[in-house]
N, C-alpha and C. Protein backbone atom coordinates (compact mmCIF):
# COMPACT_ATOMS: atom_id res chain seq x y z
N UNK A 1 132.70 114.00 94.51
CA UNK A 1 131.33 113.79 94.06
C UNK A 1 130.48 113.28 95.20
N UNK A 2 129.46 113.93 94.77
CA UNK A 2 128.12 112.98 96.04
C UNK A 2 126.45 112.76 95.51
N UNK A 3 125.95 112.22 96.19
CA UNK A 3 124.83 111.49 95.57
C UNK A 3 123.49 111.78 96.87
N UNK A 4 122.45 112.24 96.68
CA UNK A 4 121.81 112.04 97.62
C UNK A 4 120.57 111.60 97.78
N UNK A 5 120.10 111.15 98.27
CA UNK A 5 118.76 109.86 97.81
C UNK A 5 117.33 110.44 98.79
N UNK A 6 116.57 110.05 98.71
CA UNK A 6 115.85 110.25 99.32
C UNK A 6 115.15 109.15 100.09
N UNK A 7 114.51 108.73 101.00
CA UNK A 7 114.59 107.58 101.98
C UNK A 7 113.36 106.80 101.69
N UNK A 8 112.10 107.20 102.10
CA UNK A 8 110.92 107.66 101.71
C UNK A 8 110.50 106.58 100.79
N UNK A 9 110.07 105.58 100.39
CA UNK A 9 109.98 104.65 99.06
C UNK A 9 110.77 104.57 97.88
N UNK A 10 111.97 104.77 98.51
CA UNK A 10 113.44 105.35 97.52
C UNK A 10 114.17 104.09 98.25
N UNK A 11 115.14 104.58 99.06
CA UNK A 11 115.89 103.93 99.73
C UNK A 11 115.39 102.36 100.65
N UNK A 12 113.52 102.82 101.21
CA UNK A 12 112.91 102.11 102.00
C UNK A 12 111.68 101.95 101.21
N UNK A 13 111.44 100.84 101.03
CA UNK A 13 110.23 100.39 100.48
C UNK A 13 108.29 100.87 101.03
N UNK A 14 108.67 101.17 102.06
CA UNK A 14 107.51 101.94 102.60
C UNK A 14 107.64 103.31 103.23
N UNK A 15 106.49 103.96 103.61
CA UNK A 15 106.85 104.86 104.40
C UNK A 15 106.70 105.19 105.80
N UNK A 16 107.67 105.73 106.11
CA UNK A 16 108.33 105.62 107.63
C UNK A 16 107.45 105.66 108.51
N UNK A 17 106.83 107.04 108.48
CA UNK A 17 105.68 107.61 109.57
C UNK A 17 104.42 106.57 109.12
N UNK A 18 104.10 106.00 108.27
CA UNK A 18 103.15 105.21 108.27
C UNK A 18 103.49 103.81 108.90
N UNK A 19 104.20 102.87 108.40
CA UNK A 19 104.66 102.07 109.37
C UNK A 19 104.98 102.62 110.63
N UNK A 20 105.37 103.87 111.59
CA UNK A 20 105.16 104.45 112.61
C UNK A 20 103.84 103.94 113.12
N UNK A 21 102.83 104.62 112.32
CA UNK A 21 101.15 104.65 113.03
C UNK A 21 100.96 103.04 112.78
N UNK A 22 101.50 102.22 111.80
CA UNK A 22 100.82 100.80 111.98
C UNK A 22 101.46 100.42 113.22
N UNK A 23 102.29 100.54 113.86
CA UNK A 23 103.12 99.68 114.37
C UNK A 23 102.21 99.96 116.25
N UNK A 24 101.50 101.66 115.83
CA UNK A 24 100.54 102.41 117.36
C UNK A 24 99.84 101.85 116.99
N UNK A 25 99.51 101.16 116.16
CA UNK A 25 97.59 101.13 115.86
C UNK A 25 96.82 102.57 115.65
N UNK A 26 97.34 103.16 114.90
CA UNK A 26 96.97 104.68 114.85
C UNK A 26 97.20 104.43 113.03
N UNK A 27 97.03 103.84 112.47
CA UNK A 27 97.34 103.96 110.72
C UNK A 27 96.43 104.81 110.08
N UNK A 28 95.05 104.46 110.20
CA UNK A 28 93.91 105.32 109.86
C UNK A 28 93.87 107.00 110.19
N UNK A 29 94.32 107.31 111.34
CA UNK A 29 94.00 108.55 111.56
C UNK A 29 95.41 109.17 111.04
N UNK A 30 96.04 108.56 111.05
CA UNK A 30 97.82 109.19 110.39
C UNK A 30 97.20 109.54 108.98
N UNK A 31 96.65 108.54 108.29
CA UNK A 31 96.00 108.31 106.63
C UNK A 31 95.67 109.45 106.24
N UNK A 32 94.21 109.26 107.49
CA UNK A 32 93.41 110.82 107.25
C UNK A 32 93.86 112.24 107.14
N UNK A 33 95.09 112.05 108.05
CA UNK A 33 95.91 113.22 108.24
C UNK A 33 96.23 113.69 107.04
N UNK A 34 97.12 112.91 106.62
CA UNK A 34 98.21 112.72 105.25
C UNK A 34 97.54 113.48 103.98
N UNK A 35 96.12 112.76 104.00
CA UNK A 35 95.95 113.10 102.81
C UNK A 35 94.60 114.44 102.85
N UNK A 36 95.13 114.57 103.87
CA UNK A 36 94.19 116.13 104.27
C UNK A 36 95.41 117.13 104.14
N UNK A 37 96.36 116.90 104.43
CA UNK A 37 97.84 118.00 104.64
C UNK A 37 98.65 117.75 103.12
N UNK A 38 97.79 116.77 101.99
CA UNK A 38 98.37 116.23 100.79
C UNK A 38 97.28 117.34 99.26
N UNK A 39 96.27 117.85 99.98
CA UNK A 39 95.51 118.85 99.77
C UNK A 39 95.93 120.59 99.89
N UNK A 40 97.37 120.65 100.37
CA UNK A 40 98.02 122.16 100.81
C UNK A 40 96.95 122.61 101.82
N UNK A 41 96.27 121.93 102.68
CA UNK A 41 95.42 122.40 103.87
C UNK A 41 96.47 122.33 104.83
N UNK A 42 97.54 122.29 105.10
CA UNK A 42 98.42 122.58 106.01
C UNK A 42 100.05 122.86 105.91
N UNK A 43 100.79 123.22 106.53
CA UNK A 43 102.34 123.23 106.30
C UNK A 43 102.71 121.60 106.86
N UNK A 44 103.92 121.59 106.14
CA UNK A 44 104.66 120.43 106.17
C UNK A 44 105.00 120.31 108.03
N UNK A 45 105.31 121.54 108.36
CA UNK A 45 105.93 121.15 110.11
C UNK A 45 104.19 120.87 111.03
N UNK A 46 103.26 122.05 110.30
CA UNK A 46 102.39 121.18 111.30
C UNK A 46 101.39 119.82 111.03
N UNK A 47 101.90 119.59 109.78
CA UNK A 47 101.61 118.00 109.55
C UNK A 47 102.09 116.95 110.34
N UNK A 48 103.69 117.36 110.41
CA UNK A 48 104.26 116.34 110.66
C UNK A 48 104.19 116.43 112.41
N UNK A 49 103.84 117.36 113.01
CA UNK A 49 103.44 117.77 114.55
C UNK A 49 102.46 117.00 115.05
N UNK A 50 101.14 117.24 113.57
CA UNK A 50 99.89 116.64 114.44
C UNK A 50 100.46 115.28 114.05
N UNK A 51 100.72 114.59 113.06
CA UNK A 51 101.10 113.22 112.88
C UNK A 51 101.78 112.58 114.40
N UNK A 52 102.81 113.43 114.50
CA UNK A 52 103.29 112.88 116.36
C UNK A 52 102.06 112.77 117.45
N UNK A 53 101.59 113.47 117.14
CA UNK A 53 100.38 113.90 117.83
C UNK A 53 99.58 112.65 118.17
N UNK A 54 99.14 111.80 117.31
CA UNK A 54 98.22 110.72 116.78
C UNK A 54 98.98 109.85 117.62
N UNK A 55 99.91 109.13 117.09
CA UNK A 55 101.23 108.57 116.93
C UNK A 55 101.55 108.28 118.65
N UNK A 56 101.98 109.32 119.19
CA UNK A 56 102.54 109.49 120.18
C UNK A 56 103.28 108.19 120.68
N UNK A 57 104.55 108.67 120.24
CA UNK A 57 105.57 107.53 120.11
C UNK A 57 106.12 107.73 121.21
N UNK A 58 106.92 106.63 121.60
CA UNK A 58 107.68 106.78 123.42
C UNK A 58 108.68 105.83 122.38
N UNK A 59 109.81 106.48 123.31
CA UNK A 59 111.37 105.82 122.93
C UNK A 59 111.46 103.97 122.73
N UNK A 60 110.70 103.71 123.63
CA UNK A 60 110.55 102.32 123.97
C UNK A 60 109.55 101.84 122.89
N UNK A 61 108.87 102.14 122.40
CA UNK A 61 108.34 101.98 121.00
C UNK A 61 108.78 101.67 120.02
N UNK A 62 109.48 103.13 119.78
CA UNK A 62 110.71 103.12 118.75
C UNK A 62 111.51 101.79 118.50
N UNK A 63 112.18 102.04 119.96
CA UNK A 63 113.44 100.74 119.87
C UNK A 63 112.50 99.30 119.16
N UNK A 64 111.34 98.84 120.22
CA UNK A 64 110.70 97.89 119.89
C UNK A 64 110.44 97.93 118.23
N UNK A 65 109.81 98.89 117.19
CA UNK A 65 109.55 98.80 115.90
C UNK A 65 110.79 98.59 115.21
N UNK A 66 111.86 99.45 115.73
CA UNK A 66 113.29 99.02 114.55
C UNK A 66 113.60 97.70 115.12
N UNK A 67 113.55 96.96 116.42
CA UNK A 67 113.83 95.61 116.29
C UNK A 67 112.96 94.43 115.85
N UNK A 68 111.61 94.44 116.06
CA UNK A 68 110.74 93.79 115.72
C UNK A 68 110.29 94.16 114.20
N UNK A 69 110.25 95.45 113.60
CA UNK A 69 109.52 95.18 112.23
C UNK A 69 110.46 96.50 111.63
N UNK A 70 111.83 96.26 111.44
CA UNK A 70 112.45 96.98 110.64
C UNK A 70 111.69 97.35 108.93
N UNK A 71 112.11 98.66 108.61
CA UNK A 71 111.77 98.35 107.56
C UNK A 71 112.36 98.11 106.45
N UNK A 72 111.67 97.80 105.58
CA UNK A 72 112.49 97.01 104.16
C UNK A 72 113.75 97.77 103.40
N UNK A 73 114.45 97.23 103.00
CA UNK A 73 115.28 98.46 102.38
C UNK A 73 114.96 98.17 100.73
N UNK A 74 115.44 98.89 100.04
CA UNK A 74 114.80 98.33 98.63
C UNK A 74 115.65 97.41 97.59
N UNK A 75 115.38 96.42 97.21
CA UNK A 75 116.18 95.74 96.48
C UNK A 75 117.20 96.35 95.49
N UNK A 76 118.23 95.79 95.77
CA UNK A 76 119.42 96.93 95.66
C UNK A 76 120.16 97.47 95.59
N UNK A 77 119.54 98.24 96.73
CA UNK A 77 119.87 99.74 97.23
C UNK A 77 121.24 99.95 97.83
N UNK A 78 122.07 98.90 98.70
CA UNK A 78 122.95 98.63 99.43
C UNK A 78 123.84 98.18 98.21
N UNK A 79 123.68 97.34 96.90
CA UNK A 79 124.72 97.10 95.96
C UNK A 79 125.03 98.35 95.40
N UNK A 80 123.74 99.34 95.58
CA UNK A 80 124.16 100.88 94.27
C UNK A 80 125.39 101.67 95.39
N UNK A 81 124.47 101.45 96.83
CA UNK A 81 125.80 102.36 97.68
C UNK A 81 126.94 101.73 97.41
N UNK A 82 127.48 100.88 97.37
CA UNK A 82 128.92 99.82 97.76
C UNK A 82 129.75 100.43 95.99
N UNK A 83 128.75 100.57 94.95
CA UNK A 83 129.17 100.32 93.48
C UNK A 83 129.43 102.29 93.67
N UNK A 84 128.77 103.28 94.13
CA UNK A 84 129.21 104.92 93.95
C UNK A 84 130.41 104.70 94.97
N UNK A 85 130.14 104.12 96.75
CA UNK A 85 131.24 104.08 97.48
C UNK A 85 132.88 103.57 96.94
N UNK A 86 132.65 102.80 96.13
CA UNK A 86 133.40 102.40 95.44
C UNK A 86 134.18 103.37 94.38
N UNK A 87 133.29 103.85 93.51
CA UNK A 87 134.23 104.91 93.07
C UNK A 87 134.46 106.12 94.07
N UNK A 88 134.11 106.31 95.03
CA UNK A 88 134.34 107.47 95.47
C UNK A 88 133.49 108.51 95.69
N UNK A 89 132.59 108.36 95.75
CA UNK A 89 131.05 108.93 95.72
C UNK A 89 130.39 108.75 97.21
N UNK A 90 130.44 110.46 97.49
CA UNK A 90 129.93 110.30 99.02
C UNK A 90 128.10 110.32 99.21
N UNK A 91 127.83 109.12 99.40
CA UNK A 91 126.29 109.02 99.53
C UNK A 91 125.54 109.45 101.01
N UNK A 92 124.37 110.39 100.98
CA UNK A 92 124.01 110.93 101.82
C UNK A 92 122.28 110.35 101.54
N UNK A 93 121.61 110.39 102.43
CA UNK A 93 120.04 110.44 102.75
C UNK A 93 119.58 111.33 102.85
N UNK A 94 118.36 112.02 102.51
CA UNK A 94 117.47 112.91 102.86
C UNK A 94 116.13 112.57 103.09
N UNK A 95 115.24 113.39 104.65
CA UNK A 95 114.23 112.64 104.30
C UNK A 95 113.40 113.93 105.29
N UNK A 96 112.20 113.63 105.44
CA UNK A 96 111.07 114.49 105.68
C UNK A 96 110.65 113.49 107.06
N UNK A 97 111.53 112.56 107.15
CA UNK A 97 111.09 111.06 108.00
C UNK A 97 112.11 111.34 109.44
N UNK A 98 111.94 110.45 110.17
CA UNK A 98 112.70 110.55 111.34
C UNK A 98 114.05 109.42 111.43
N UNK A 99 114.98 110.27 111.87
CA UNK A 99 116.65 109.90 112.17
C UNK A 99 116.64 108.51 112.47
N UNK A 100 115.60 108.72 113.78
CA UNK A 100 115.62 107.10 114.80
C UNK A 100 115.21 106.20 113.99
N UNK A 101 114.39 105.84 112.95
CA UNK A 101 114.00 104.65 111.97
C UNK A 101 115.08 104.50 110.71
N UNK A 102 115.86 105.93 110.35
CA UNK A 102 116.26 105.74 109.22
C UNK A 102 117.52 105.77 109.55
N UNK A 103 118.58 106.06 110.59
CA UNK A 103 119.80 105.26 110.94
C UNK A 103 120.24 103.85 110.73
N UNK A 104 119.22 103.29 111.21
CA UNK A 104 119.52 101.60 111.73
C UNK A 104 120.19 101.13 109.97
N UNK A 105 118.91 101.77 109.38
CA UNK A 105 118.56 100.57 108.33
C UNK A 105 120.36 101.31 107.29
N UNK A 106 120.23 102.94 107.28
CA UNK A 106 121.11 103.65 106.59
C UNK A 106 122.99 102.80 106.99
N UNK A 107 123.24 102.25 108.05
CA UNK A 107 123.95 101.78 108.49
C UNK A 107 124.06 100.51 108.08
N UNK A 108 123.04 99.70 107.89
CA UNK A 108 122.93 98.42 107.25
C UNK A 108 123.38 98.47 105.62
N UNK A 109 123.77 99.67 105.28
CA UNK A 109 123.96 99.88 103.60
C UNK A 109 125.20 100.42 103.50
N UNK A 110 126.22 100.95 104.83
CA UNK A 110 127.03 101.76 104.39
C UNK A 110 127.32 102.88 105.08
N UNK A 111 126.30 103.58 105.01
CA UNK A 111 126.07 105.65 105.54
C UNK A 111 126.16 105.78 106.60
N UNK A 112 126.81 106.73 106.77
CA UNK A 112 127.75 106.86 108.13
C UNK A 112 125.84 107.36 108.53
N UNK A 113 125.73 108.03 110.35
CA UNK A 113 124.78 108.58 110.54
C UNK A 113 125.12 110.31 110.38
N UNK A 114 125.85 110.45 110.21
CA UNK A 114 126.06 112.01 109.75
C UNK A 114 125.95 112.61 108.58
N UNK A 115 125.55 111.34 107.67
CA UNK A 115 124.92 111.71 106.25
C UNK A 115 123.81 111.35 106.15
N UNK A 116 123.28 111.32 106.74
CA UNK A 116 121.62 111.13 107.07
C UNK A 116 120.75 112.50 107.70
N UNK A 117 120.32 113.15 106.70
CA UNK A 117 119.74 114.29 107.24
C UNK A 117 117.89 114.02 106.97
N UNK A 118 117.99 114.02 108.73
CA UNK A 118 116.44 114.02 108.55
C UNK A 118 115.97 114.98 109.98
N UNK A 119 114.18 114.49 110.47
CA UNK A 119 114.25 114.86 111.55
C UNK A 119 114.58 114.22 112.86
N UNK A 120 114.35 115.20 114.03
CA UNK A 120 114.97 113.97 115.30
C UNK A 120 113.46 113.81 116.35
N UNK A 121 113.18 112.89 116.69
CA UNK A 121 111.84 112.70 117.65
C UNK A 121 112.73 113.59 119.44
N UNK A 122 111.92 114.94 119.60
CA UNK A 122 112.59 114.45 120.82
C UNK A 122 111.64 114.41 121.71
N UNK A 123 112.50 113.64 122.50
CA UNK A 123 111.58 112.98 124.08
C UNK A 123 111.97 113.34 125.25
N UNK A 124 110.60 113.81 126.66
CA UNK A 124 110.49 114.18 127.76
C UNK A 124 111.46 113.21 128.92
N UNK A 125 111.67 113.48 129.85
CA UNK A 125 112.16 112.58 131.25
C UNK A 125 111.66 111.34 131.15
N UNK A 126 110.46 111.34 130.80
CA UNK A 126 109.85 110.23 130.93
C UNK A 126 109.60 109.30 129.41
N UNK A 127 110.60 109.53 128.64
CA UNK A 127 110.59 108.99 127.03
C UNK A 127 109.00 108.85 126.29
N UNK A 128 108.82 109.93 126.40
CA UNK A 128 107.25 110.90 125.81
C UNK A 128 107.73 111.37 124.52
N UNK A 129 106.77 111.73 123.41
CA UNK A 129 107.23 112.06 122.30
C UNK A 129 107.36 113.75 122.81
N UNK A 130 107.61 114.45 122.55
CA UNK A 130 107.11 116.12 122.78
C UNK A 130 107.21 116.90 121.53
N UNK A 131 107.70 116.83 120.59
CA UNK A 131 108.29 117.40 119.13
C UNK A 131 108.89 116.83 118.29
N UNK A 132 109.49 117.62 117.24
CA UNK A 132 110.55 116.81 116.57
C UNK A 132 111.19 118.26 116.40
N UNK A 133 112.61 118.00 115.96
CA UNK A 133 113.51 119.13 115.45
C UNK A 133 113.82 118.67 114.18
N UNK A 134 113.30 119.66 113.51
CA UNK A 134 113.17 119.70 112.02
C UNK A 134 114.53 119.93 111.24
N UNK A 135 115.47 119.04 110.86
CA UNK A 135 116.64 119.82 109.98
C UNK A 135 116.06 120.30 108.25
N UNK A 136 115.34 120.03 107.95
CA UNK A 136 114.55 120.32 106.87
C UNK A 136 113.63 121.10 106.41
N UNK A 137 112.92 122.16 107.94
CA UNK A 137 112.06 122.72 107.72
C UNK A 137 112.47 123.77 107.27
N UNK A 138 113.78 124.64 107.68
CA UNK A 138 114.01 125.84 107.40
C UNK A 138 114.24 125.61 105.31
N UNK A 139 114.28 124.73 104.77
CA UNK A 139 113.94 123.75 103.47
C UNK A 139 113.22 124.16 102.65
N UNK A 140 112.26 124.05 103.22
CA UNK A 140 110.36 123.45 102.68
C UNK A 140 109.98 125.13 102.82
């Protein structure tokens, strides 16, 4: 048996890419984004493109937000994994969100990182955002 959750104000009390832009000082224009691409005025991959876009996250960012302002996990959430792990129930994540924020916390509950299917930020020589690789888009 398996179980699969979704991360997103499920598993994590907020959402990812938004705490992303609070953390740039970019929240507002992420907002605007969101709820312009929340209208079917855009596809999900080039939402989540221009969102990087705004954003423009560097590795060193990253690290800094999962150590300084992790996010919440949901009251819980870590007893329901331990109580399916327990019987035998392989629990997985899914998310529309990025790997690098939703590892840390997925690990703090249990989940290996190979049951965590999301996307991956990747970054230039110089730890630049440049894309993401979508495991979800071929999905949507």
């Amino acid at each position: 048996d398996s179980v699969c959750f979704d991360v997103d104000s499920t598993m994590l009390t907020c959402e990812g890419i938004d705490e992303m832009a609070r953390f740039a000082g970019k929240y507002e224009e992420v907002k605007a984004l969101t709820i312009k691409a929340m209208g079917g005025n855009m596809s999900f991959r080039q939402c989540l493109t221009e969102r990087l876009g705004i954003i423009q996250p560097s590795l060193d960012m990253i690290q800094n937000m999962v150590e300084k302002k992790p996010p919440t996990i949901t009251h819980g959430f870590k007893e329901l994994v331990d109580a399916l792990k327990e019987r035998g129930t392989e629990v997985y994540l899914v998310s529309g969100g990025f790997d690098c924020l939703i590892v840390p916390e997925a690990e703090k509950c249990g989940i290996a990182p190979n049951h965590v299917i999301a996307n991956t930020i990747l970054f230039d020589k110089k730890e630049k955002s440049t894309d993401c690789d979508s495991a979800l888009i071929p999905l949507l």
